[in-house]
PDB file of N, CA and C in Angstrom:
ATOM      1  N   UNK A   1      -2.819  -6.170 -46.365  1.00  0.00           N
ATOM      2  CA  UNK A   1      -3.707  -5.442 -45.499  1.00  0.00           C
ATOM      3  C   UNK A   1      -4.494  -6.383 -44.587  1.00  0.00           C
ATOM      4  N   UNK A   2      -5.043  -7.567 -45.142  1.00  0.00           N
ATOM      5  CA  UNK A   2      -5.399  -8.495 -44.437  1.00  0.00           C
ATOM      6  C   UNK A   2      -4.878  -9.101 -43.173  1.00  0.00           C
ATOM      7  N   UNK A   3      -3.554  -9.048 -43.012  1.00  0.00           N
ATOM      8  CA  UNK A   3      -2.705  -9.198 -42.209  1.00  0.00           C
ATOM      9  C   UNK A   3      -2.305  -9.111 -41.276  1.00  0.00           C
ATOM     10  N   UNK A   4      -2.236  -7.700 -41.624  1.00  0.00           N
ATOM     11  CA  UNK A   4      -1.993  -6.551 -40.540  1.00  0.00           C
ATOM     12  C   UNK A   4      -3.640  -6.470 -39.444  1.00  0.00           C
ATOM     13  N   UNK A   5      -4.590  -6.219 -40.391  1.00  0.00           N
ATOM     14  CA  UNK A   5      -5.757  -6.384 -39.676  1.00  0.00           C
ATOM     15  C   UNK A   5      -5.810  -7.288 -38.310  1.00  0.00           C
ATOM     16  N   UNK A   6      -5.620  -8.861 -38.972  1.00  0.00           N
ATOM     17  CA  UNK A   6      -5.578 -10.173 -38.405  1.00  0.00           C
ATOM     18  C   UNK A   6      -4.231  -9.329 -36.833  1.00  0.00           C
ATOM     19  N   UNK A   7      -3.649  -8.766 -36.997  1.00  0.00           N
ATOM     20  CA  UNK A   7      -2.550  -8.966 -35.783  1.00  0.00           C
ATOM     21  C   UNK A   7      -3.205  -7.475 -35.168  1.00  0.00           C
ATOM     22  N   UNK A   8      -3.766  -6.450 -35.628  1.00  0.00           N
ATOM     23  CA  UNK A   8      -3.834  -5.762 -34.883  1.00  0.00           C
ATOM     24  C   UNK A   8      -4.983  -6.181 -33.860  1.00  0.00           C
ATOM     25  N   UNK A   9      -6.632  -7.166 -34.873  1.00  0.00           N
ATOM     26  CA  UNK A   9      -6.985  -7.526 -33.811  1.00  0.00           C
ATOM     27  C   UNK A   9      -6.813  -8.500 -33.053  1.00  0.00           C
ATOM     28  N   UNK A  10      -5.857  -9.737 -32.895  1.00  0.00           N
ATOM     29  CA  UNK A  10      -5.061 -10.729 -32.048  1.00  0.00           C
ATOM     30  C   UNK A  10      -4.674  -9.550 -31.047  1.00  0.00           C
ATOM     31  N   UNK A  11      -3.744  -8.925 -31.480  1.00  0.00           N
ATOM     32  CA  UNK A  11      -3.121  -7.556 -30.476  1.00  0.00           C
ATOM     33  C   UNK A  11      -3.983  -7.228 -29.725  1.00  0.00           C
ATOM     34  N   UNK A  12      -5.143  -6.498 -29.805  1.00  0.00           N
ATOM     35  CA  UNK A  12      -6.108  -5.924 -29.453  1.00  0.00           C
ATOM     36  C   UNK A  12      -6.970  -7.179 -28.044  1.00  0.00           C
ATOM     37  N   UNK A  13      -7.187  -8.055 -28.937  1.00  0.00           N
ATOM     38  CA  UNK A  13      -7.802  -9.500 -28.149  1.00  0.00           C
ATOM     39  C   UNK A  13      -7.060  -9.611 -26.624  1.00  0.00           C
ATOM     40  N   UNK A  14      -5.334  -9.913 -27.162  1.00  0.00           N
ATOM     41  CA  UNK A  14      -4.794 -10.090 -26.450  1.00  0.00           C
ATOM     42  C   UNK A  14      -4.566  -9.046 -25.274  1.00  0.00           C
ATOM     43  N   UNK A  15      -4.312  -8.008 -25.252  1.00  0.00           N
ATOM     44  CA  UNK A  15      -4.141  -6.998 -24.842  1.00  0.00           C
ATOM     45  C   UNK A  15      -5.089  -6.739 -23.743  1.00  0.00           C
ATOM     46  N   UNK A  16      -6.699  -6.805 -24.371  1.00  0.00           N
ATOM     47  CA  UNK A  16      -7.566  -6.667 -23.329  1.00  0.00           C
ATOM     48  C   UNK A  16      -7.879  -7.632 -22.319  1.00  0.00           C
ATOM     49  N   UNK A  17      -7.187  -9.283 -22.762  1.00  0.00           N
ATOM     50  CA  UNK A  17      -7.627 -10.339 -21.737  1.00  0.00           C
ATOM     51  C   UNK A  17      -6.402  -9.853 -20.883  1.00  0.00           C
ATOM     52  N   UNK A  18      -5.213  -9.293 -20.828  1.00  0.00           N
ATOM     53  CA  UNK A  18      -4.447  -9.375 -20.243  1.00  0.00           C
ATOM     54  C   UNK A  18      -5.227  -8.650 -18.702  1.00  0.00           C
ATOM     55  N   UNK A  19      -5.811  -7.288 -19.167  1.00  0.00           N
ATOM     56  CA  UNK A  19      -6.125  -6.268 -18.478  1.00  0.00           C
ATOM     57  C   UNK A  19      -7.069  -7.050 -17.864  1.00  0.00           C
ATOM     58  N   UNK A  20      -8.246  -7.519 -18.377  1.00  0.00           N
ATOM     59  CA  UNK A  20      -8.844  -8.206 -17.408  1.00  0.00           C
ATOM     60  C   UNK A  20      -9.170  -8.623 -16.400  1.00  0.00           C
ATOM     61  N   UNK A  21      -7.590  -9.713 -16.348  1.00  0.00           N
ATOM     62  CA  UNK A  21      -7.469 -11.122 -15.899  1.00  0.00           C
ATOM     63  C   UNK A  21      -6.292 -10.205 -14.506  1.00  0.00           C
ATOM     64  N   UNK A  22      -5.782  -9.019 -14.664  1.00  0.00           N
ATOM     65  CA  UNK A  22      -5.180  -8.336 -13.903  1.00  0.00           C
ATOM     66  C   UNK A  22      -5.708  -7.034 -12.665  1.00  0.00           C
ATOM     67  N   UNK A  23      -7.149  -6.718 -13.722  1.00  0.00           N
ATOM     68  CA  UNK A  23      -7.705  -5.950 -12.625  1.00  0.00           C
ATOM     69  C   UNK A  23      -8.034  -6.230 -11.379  1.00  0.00           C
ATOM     70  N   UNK A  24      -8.861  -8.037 -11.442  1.00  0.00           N
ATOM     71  CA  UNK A  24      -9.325  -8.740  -9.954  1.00  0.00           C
ATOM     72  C   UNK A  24      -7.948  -8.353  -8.941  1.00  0.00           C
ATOM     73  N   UNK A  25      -7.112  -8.655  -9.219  1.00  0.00           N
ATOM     74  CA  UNK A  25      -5.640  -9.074  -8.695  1.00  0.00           C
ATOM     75  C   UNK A  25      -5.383  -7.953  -8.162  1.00  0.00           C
ATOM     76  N   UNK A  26      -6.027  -6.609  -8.372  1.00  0.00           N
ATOM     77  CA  UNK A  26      -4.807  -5.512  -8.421  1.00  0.00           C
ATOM     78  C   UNK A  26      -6.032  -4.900  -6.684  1.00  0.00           C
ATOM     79  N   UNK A  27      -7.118  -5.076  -7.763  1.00  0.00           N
ATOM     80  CA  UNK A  27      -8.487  -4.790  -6.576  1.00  0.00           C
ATOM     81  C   UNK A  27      -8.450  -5.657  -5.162  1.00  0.00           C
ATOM     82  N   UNK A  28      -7.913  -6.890  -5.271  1.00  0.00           N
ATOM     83  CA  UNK A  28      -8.327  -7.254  -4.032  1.00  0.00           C
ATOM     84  C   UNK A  28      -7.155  -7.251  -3.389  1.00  0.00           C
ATOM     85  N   UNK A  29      -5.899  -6.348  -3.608  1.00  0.00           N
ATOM     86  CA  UNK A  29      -5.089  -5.780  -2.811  1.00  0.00           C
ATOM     87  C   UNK A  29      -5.273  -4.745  -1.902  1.00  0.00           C
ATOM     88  N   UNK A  30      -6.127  -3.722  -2.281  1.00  0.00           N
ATOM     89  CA  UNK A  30      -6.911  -2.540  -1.851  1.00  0.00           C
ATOM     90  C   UNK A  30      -8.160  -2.878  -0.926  1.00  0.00           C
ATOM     91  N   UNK A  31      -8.795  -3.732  -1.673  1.00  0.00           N
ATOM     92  CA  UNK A  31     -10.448  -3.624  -0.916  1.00  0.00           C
ATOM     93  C   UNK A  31     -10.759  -4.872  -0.549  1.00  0.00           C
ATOM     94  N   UNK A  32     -11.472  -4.812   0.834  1.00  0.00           N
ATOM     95  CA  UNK A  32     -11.975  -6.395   0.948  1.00  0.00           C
ATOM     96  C   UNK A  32     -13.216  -6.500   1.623  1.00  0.00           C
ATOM     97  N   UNK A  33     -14.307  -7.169   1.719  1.00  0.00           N
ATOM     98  CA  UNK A  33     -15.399  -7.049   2.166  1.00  0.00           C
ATOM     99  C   UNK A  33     -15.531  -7.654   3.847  1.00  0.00           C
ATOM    100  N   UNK A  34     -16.247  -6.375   4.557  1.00  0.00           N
ATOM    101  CA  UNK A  34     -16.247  -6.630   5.985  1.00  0.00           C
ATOM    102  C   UNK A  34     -17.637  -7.011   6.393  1.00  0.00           C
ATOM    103  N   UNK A  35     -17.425  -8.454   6.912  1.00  0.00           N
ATOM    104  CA  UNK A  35     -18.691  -9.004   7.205  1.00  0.00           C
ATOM    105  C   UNK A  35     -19.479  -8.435   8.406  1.00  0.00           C
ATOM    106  N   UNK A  36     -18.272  -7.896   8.741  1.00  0.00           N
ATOM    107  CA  UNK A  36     -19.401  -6.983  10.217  1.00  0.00           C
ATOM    108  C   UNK A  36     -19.976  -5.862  10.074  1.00  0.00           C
ATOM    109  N   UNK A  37     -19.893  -5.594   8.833  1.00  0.00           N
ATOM    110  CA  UNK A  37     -20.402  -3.665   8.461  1.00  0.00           C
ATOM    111  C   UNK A  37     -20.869  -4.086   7.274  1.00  0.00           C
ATOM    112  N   UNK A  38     -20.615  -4.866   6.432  1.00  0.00           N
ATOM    113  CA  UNK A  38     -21.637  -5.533   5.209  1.00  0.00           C
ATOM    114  C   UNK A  38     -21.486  -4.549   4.212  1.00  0.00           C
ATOM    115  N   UNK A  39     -19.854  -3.785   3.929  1.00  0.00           N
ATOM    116  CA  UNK A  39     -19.949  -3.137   3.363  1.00  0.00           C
ATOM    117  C   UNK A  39     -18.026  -3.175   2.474  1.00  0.00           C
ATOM    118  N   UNK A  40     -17.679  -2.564   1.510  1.00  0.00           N
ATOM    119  CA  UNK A  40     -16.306  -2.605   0.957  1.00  0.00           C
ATOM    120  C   UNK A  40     -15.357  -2.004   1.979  1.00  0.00           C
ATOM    121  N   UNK A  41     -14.270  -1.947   2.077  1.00  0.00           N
ATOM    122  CA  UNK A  41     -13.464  -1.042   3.094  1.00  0.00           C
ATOM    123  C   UNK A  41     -12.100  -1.101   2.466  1.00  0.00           C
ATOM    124  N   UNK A  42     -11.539   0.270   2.109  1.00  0.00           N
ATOM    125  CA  UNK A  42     -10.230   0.734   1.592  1.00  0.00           C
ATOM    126  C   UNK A  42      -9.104   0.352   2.625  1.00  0.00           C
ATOM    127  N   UNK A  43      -8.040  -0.540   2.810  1.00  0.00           N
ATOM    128  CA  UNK A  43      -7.132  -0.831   3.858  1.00  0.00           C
ATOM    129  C   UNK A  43      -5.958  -0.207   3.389  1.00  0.00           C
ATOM    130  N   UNK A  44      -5.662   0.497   1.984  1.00  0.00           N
ATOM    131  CA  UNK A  44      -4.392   1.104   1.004  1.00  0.00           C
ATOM    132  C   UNK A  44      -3.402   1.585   2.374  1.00  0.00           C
ATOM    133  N   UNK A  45      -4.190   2.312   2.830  1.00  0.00           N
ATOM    134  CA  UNK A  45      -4.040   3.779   3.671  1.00  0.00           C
ATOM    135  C   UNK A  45      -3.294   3.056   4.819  1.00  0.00           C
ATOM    136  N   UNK A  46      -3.913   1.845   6.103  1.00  0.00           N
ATOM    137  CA  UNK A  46      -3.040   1.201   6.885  1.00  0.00           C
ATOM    138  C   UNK A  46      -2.085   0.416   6.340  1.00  0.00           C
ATOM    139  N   UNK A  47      -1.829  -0.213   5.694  1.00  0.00           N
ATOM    140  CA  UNK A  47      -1.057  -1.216   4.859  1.00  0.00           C
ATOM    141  C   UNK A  47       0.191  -0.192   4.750  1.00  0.00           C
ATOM    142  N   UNK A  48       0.189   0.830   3.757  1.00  0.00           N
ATOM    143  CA  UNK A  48       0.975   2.312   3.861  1.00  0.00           C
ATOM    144  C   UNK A  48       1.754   2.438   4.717  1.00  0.00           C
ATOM    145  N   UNK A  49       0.719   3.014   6.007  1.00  0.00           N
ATOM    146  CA  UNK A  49       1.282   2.903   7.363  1.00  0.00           C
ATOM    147  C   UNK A  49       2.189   2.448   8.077  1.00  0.00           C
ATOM    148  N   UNK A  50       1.628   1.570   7.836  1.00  0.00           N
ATOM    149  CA  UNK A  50       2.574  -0.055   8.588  1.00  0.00           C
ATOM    150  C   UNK A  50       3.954  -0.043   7.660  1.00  0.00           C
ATOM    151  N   UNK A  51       4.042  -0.037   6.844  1.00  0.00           N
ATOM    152  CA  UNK A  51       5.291  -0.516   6.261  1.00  0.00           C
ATOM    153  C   UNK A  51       6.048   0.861   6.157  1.00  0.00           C
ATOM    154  N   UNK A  52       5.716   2.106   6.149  1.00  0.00           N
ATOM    155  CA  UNK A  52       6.208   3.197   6.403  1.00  0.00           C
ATOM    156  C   UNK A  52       6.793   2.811   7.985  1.00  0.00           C
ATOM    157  N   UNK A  53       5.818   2.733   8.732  1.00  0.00           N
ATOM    158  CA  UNK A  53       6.205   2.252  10.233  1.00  0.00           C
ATOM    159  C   UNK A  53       7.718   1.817  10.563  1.00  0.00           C
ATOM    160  N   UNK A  54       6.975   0.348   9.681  1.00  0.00           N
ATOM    161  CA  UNK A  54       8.267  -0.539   9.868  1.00  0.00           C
ATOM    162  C   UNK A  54       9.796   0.057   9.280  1.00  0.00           C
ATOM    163  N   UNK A  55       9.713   0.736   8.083  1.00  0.00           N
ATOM    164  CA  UNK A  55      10.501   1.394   7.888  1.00  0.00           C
ATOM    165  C   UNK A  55      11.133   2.372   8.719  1.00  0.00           C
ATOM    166  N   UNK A  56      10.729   3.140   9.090  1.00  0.00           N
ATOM    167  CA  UNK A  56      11.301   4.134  10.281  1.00  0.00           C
ATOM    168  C   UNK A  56      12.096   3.507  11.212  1.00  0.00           C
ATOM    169  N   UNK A  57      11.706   2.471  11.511  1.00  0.00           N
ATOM    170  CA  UNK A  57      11.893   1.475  12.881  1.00  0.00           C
ATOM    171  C   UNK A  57      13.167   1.293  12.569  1.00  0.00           C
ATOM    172  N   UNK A  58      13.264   0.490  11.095  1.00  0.00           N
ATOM    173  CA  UNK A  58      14.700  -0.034  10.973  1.00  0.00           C
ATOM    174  C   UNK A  58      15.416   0.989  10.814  1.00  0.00           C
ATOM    175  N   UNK A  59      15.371   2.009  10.089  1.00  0.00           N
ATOM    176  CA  UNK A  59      16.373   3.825   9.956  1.00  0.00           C
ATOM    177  C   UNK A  59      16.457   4.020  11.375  1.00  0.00           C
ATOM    178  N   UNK A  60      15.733   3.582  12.448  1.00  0.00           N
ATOM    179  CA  UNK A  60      16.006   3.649  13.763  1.00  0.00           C
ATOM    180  C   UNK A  60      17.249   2.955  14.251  1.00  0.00           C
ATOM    181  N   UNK A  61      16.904   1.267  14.184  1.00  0.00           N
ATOM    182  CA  UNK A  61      17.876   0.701  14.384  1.00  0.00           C
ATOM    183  C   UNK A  61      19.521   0.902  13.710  1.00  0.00           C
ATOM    184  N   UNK A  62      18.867   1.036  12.410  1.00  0.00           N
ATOM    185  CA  UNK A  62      20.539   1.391  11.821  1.00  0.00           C
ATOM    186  C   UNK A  62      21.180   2.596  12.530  1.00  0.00           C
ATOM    187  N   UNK A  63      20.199   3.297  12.743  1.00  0.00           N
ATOM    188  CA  UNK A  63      20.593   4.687  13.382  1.00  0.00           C
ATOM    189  C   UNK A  63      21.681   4.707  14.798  1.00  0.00           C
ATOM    190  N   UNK A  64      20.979   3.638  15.242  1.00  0.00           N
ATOM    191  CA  UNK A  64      21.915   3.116  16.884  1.00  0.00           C
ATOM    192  C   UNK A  64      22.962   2.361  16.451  1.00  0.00           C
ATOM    193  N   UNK A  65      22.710   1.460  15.576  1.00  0.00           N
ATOM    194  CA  UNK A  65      23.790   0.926  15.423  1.00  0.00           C
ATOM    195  C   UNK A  65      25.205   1.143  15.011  1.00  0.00           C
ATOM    196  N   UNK A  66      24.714   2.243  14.388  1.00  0.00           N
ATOM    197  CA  UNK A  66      26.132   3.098  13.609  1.00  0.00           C
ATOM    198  C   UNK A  66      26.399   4.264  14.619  1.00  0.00           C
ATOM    199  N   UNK A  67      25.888   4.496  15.724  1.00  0.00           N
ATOM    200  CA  UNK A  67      26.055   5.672  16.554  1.00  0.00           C
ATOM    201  C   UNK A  67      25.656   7.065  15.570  1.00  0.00           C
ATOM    202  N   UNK A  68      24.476   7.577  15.049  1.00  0.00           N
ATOM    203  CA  UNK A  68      24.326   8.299  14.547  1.00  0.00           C
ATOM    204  C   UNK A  68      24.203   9.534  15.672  1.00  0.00           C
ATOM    205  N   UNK A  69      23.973  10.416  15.359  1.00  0.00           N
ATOM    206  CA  UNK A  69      24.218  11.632  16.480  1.00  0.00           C
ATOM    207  C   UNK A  69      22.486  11.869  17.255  1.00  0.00           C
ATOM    208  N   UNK A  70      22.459  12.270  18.783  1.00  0.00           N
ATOM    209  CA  UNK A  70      21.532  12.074  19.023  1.00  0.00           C
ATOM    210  C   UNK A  70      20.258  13.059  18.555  1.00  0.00           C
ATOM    211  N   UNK A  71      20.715  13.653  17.741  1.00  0.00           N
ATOM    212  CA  UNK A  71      19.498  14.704  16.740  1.00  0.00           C
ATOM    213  C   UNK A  71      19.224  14.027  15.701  1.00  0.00           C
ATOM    214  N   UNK A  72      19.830  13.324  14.985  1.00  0.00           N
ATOM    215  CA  UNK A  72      19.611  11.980  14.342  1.00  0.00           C
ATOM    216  C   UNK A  72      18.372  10.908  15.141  1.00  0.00           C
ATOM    217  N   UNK A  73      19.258  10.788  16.077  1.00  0.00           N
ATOM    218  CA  UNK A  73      18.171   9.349  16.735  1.00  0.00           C
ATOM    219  C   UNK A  73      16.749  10.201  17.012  1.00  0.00           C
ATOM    220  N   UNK A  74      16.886  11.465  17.548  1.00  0.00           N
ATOM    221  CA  UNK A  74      15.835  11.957  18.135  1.00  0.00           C
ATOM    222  C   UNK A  74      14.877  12.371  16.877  1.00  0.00           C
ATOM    223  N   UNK A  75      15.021  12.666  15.764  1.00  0.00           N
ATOM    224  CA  UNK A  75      14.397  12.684  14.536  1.00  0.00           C
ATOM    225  C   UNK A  75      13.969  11.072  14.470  1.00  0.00           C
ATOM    226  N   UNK A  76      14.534  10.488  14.492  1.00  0.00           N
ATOM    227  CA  UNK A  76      14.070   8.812  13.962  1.00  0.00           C
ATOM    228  C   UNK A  76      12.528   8.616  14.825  1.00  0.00           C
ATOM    229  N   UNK A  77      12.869   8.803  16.071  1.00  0.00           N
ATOM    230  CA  UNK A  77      12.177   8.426  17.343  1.00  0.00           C
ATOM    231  C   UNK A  77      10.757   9.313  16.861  1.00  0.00           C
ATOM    232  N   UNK A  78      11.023  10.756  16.766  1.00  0.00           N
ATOM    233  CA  UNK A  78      10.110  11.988  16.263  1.00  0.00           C
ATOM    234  C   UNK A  78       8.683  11.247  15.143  1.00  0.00           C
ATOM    235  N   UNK A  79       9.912  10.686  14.383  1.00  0.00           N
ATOM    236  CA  UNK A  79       8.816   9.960  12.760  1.00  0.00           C
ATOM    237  C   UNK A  79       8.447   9.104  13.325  1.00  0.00           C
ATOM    238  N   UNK A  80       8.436   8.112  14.016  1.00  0.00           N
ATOM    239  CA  UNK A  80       7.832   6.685  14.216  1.00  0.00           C
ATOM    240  C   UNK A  80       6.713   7.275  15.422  1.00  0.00           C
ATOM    241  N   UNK A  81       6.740   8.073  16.032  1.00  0.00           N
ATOM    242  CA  UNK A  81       5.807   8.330  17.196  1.00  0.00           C
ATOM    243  C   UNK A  81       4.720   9.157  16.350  1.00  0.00           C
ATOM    244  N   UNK A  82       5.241  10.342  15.012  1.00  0.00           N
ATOM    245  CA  UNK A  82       4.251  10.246  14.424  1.00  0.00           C
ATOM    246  C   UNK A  82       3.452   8.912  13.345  1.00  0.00           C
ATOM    247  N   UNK A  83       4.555   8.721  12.875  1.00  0.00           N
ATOM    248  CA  UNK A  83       3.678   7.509  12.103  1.00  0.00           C
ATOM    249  C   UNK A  83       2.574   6.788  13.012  1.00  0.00           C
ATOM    250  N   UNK A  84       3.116   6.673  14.293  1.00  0.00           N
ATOM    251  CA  UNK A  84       1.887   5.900  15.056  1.00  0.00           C
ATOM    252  C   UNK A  84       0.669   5.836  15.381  1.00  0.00           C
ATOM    253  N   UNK A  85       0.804   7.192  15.515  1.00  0.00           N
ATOM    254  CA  UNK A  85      -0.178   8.417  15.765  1.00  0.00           C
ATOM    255  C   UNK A  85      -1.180   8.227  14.693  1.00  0.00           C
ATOM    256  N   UNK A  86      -0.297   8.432  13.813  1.00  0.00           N
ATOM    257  CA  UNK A  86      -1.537   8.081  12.276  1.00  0.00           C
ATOM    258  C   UNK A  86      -1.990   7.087  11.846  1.00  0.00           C
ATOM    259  N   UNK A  87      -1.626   6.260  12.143  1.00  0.00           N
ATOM    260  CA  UNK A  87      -1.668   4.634  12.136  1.00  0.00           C
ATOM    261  C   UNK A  87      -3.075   4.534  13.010  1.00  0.00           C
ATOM    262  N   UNK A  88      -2.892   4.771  14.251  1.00  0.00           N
ATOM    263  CA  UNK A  88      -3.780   4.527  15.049  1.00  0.00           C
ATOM    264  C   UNK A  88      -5.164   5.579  14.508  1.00  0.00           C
ATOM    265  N   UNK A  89      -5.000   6.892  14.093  1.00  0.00           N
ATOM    266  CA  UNK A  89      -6.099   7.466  13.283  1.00  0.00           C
ATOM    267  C   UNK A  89      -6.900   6.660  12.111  1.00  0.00           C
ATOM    268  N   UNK A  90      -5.892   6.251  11.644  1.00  0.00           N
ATOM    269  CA  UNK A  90      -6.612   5.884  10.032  1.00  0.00           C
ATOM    270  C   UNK A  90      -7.484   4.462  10.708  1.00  0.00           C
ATOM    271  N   UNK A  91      -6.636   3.604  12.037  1.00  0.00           N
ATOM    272  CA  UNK A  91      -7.479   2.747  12.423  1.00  0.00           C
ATOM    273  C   UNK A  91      -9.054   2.722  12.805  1.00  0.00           C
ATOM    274  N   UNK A  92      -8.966   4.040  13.513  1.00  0.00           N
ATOM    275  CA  UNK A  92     -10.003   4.458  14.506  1.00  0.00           C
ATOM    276  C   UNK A  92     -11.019   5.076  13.282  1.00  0.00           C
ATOM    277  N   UNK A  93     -10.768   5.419  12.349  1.00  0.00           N
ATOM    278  CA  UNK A  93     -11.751   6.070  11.088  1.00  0.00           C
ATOM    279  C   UNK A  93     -12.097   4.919  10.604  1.00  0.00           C
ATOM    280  N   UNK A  94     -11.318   3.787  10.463  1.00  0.00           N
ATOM    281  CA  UNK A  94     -11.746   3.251   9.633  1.00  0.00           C
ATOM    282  C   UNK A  94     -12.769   1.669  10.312  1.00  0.00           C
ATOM    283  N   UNK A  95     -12.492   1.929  12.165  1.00  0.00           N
ATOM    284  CA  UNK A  95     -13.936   1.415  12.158  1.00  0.00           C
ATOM    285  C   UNK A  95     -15.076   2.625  12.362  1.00  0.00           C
ATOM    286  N   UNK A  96     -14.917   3.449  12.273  1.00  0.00           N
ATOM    287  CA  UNK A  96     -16.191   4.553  12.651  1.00  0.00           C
ATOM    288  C   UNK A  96     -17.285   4.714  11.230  1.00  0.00           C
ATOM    289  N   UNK A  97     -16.222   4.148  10.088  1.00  0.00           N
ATOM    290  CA  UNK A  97     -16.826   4.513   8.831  1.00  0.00           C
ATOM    291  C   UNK A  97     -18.012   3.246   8.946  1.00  0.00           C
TER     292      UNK A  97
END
């Protein structure tokens, strides 16, 4: 019984330094402090964006490249003009905040 004790709390020890030592890491992917507003600011949302963006772009390019049909291309073209759109929103909110 002693034993078991000893490993569940090693387990336990271990377990929580892991979490720890992983939260900083995970947080300062998300949030970073803006010296001009002196305040935290969520970037999740453009970061998103952008790589959604970029994504479209290339389903674009592949799109031409393979001669996809032009209701095809014109859908591709459709998503990236919205993505932009929103891109440029979440920008504009997020200096107003």
């Amino acid at each position: 019984m002693n034993s078991k004790a000893k490993v569940l709390l090693a387990g336990g020890f271990l377990a929580g330094s892991m979490l720890l030592s992983a939260g900083p890491a995970a947080a300062r992917d998300y949030w970073h402090w803006s010296d001009t507003n002196r305040r935290w600011e969520h970037n999740a949302e453009i970061r998103s964006d952008q790589r959604d963006l970029a994504r479209a772009r290339r389903q674009l390019d592949y799109d031409r490249a393979h001669r996809a049909s032009r209701r095809t291309i014109a859908q591709d073209e459709a998503r990236i003009r919205d993505l932009e759109r929103e891109l440029r929103e979440d920008v504009r909110q997020s200096r107003r905040d």
